[in-house]
Protein backbone atom coordinates (compact mmCIF):
# COMPACT_ATOMS: atom_id res chain seq x y z
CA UNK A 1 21.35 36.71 8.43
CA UNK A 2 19.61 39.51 6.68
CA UNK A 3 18.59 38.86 3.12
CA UNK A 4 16.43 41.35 0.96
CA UNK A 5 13.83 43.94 2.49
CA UNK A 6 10.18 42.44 2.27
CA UNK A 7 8.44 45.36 3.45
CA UNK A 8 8.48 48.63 5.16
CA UNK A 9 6.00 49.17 8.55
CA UNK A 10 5.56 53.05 9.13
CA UNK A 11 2.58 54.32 11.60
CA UNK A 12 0.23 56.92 10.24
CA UNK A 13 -2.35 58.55 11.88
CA UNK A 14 -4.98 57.98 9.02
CA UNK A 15 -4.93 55.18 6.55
CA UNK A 16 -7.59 56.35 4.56
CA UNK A 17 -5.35 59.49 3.49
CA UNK A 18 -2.42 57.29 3.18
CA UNK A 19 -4.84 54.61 0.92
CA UNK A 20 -5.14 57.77 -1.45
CA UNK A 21 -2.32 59.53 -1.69
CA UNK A 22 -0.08 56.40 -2.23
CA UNK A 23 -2.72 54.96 -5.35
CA UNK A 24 -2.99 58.39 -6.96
CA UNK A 25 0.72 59.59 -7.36
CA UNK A 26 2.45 56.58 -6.91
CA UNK A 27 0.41 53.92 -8.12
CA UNK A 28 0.93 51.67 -5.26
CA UNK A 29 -2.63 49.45 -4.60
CA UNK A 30 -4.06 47.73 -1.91
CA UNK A 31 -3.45 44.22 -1.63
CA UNK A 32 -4.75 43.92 2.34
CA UNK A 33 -6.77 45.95 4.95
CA UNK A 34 -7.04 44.57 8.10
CA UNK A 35 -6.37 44.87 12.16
CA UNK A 36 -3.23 44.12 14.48
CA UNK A 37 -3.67 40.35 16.12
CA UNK A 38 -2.55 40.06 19.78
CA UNK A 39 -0.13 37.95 18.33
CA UNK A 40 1.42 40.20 16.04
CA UNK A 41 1.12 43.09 18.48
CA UNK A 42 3.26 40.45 21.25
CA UNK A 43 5.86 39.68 18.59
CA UNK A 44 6.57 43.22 17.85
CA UNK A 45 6.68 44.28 21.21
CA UNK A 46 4.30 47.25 21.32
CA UNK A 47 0.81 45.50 22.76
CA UNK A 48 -0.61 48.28 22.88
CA UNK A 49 -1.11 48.15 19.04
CA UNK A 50 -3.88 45.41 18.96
CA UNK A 51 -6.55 46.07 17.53
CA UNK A 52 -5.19 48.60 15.39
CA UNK A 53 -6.20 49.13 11.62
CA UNK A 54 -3.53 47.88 8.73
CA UNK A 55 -3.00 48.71 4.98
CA UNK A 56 -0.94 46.69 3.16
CA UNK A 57 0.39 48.27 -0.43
CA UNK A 58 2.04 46.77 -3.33
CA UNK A 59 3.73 48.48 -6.57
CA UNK A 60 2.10 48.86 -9.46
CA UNK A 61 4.78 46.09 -10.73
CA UNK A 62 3.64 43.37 -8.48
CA UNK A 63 6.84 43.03 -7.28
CA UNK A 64 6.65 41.26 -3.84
CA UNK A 65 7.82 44.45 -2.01
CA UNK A 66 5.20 45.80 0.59
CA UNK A 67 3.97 49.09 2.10
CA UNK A 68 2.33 48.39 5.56
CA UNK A 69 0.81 51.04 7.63
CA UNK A 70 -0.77 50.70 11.14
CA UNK A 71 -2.89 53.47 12.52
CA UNK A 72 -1.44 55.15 15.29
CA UNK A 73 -1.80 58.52 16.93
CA UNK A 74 0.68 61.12 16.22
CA UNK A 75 3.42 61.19 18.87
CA UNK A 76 4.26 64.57 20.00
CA UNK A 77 8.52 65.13 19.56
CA UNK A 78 9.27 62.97 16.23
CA UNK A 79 9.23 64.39 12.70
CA UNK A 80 11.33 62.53 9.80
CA UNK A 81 15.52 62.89 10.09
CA UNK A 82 15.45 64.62 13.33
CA UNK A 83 15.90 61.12 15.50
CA UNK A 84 18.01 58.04 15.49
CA UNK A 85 16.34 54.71 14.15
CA UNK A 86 14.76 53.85 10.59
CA UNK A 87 14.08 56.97 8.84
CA UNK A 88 13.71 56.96 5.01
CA UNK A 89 12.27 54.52 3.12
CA UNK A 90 13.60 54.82 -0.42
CA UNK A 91 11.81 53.62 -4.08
CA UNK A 92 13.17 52.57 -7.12
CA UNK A 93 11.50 55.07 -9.96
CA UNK A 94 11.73 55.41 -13.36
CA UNK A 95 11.81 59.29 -14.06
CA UNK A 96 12.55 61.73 -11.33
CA UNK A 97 11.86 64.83 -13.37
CA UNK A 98 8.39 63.38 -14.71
CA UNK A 99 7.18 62.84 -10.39
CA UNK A 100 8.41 65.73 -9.58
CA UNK A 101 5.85 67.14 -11.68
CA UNK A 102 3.30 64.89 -10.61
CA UNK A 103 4.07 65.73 -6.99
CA UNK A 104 3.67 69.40 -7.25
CA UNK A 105 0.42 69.64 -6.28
CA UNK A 106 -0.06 66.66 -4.00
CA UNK A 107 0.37 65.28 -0.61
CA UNK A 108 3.70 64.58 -1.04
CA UNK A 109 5.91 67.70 0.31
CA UNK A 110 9.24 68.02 -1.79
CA UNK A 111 12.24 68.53 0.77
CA UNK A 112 14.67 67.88 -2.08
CA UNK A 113 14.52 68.38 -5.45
CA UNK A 114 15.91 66.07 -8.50
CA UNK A 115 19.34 66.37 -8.04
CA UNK A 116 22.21 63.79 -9.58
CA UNK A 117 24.02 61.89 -6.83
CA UNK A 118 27.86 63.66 -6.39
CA UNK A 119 30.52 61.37 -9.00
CA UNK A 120 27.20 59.50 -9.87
CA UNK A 121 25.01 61.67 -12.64
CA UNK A 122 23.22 58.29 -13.38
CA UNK A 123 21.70 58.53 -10.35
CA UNK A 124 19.17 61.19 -9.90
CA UNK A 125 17.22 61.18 -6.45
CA UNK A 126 14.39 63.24 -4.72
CA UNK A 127 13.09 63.30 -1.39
CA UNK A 128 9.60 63.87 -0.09
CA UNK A 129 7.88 64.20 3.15
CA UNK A 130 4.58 61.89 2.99
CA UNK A 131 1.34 62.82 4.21
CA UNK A 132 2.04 61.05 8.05
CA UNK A 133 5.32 62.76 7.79
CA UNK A 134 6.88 59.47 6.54
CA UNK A 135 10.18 60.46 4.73
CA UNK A 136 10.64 58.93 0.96
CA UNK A 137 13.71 58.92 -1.27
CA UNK A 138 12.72 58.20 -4.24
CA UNK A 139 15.72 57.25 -7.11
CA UNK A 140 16.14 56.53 -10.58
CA UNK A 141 19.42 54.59 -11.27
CA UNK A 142 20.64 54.63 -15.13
CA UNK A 143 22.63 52.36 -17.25
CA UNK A 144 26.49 52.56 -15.81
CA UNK A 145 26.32 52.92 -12.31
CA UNK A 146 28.13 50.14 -11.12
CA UNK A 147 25.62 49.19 -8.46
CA UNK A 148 23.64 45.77 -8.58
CA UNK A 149 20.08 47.71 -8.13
CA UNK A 150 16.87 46.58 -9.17
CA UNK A 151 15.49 48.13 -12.07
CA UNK A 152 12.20 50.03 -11.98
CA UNK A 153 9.66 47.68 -13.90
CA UNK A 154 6.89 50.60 -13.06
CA UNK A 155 6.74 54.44 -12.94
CA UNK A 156 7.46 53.83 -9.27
CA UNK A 157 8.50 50.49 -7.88
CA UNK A 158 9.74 48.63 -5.05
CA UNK A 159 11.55 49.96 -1.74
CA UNK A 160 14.85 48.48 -2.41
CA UNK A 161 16.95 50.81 0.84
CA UNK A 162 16.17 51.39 4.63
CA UNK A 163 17.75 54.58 5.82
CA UNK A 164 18.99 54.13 9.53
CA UNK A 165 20.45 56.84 11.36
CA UNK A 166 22.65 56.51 14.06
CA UNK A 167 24.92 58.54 16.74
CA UNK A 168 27.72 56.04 16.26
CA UNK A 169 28.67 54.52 12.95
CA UNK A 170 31.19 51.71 14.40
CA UNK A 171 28.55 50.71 16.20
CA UNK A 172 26.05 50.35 14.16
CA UNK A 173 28.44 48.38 11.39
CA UNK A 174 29.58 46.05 14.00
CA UNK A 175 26.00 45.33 14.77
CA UNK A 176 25.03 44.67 11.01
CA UNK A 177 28.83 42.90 10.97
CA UNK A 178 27.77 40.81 13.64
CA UNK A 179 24.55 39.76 11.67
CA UNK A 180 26.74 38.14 8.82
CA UNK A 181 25.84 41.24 6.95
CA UNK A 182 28.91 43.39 6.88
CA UNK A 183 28.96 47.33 5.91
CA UNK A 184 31.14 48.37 3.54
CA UNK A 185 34.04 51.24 3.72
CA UNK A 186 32.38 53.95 5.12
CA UNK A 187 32.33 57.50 2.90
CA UNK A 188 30.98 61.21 3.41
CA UNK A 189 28.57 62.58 1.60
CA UNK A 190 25.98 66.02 1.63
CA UNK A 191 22.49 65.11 2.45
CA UNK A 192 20.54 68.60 2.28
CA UNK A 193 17.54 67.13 3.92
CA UNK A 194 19.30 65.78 6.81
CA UNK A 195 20.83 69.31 7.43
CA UNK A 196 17.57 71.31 6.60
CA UNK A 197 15.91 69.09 9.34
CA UNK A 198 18.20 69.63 11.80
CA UNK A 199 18.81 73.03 11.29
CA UNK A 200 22.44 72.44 9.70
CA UNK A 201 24.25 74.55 7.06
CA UNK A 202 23.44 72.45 3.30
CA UNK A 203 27.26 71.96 2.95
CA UNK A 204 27.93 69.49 6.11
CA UNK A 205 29.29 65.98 4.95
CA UNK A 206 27.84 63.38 6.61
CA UNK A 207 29.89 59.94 7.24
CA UNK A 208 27.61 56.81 5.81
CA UNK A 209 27.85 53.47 4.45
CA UNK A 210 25.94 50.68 2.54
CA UNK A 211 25.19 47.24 4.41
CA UNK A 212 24.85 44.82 0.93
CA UNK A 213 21.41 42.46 0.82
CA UNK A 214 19.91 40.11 -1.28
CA UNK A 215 18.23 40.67 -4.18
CA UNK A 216 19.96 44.19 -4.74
CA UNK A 217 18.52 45.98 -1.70
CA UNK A 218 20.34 47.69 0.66
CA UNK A 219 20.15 49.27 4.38
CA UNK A 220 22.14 52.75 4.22
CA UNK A 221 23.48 53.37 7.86
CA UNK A 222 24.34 57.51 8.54
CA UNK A 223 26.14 58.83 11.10
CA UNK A 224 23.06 61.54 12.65
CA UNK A 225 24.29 65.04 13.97
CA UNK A 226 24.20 65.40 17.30
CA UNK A 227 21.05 67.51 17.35
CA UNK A 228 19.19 64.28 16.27
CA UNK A 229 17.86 62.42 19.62
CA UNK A 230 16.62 58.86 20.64
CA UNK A 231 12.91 58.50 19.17
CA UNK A 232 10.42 59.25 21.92
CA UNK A 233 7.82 55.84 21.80
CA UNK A 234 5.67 55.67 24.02
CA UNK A 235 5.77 51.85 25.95
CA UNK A 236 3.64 49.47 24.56
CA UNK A 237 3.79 51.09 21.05
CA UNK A 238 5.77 50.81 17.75
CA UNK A 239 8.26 53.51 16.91
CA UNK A 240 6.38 56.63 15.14
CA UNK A 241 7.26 57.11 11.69
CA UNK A 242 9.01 54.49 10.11
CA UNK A 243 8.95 52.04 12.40
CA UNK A 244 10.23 48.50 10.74
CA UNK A 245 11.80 46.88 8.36
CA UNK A 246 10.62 43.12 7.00
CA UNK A 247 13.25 41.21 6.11
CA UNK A 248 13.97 37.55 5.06
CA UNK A 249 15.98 35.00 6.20
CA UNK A 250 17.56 31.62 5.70
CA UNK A 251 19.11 31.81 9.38
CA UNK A 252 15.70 32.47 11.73
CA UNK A 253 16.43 30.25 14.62
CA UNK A 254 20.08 31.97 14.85
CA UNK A 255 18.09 35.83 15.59
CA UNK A 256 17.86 37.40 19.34
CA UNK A 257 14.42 38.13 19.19
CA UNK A 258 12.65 40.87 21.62
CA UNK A 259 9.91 38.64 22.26
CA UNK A 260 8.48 34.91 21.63
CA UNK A 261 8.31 34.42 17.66
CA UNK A 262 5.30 32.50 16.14
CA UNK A 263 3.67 32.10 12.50
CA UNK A 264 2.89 35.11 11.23
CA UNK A 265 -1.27 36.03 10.68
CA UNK A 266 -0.74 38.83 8.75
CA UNK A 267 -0.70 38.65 4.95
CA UNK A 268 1.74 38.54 2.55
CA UNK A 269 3.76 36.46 5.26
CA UNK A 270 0.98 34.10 6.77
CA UNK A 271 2.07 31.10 8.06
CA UNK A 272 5.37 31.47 7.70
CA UNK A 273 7.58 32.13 11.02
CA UNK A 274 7.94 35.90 12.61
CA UNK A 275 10.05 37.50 15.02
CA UNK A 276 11.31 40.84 15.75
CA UNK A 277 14.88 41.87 16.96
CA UNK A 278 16.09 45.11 17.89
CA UNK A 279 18.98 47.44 16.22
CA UNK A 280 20.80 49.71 18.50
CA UNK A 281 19.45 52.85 17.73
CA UNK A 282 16.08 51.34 18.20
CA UNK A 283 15.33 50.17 14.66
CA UNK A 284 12.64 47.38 14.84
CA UNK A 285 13.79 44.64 12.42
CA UNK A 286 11.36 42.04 11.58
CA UNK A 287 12.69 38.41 10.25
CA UNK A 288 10.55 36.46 8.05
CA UNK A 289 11.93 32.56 7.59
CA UNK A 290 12.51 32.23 3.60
């Protein structure tokens, strides 16, 4: 049912710092500004969101691969990798090293440092905490990895994997399964900033596994310790933090959606139909009809 990632919703509690720090160091632009419809706000299942401001970003490719923000107070209880739901958003990139540098200095808080992948050296990843405490992994896959990835047509491109974390894998891949999108064998691997958040020794393996989209994207499902707690949203509200992921979808009236779905007002998706289901660990995921 799932096919590739659209876009990526996250809350922020000023767009005009997120407008900034996004076009300066990594070249994203603004392709919308705008306000949560009471339609939209219904759909998603948080009406106490209408009204609120939007931004809308793009890569500095063009790619049709979106950044949307919706201004929301800070909720007191969630910071990035400490709670279960969507939690990294991760970009495609051309040179690790070369941001690194150019995120020295910047809004962007390095949490992990350019570091090759274990078994994979062509992969070289970084992570970042954003300026509304969004979490970003940001990778640059070379020739001979084996993976079907997109390629990075700009210094930083598209999101191309949603990070979920969960307290249960099974569950999660039976949910995903259950989708027609099936996981594949789960692994274990270190993830520093998943301990360092948690207040973990660096050297804990983590269980994790890939659920395969279109268009090379990808939603990466971990297994949370069990310090990491159910997101605290207030009712009426989207998650905080990275709240939802847009997806397409050839199969929309086959979707269990949390609320009436309707044509969507908000660009790049107007007029085409909306609807919002809901994961198990309380990931908002957001259908668009291809």
């Amino acid at each position: 049912m799932l096919g590739m990632i659209h876009a990526v919703t996250t809350t922020a509690p000023d767009l005009d710092a997120i407008e900034s720090a996004y076009s300066a160091y990594l070249g994203y632009r603004t392709v919308e500004r705008g306000f949560v419809s009471v339609e939209t706000a219904a759909r998603w299942g948080a009406s106490n969101v209408t009204g609120a401001r939007t931004l809308i970003m793009q890569p500095e490719s063009g790619v049709a691969a979106y950044l949307r923000f919706v201004e929301a107070p800070v909720v007191e209880g969630w910071s990035a990798l400490r709670t279960h739901g969507w939690n990294a958003t991760e970009l495609i990139i051309q040179d690790t090293d070369a941001l690194a540098a150019r995120l020295a200095n910047s809004p962007f808080k390095i949490i992990g440092p350019p570091a090759n992948l274990d078994g994979f050296p062509m992969i070289r990843a970084m992570q970042v905490i954003g300026p509304a405490g969004e979490c970003l992994y940001l990778t640059r896959v070379g020739p001979g990895s084996g993976f079907e990835l997109p390629e990075a047509k700009s210094f930083v491109d598209r999101v191309f994997i949603a990070v979920v974390g969960t307290a249960d894998l099974g569950v999660a891949m039976r949910f995903y399964a259950e989708l027609g999108n099936p996981a594949g064998e789960p692994g274990t691997s270190r993830v520093g900033v998943l301990s360092d958040a948690n207040g973990l020794p660096p050297d804990i393996s983590y269980h994790l596994t890939m659920v395969s989209l279109d268009a090379g994207t990808l939603i990466e499902v971990d297994q949370y310790p069990e310090a990491a707690k159910p997101r605290p949203t207030p009712v009426g509200n989207l998650p905080p933090g990275m709240a939802m992921v847009t997806f397409g979808t050839a199969k929309f009236d086959e979707a269990d959606f949390i609320a009436p779905h309707g044509l969507a007002d908000m660009p790049p998706f107007t007029g085409r139909r909306a609807g919002v289901m809901r994961g198990p660990w309380g990931e908002l995921i957001e259908l668009i009809e291809d």
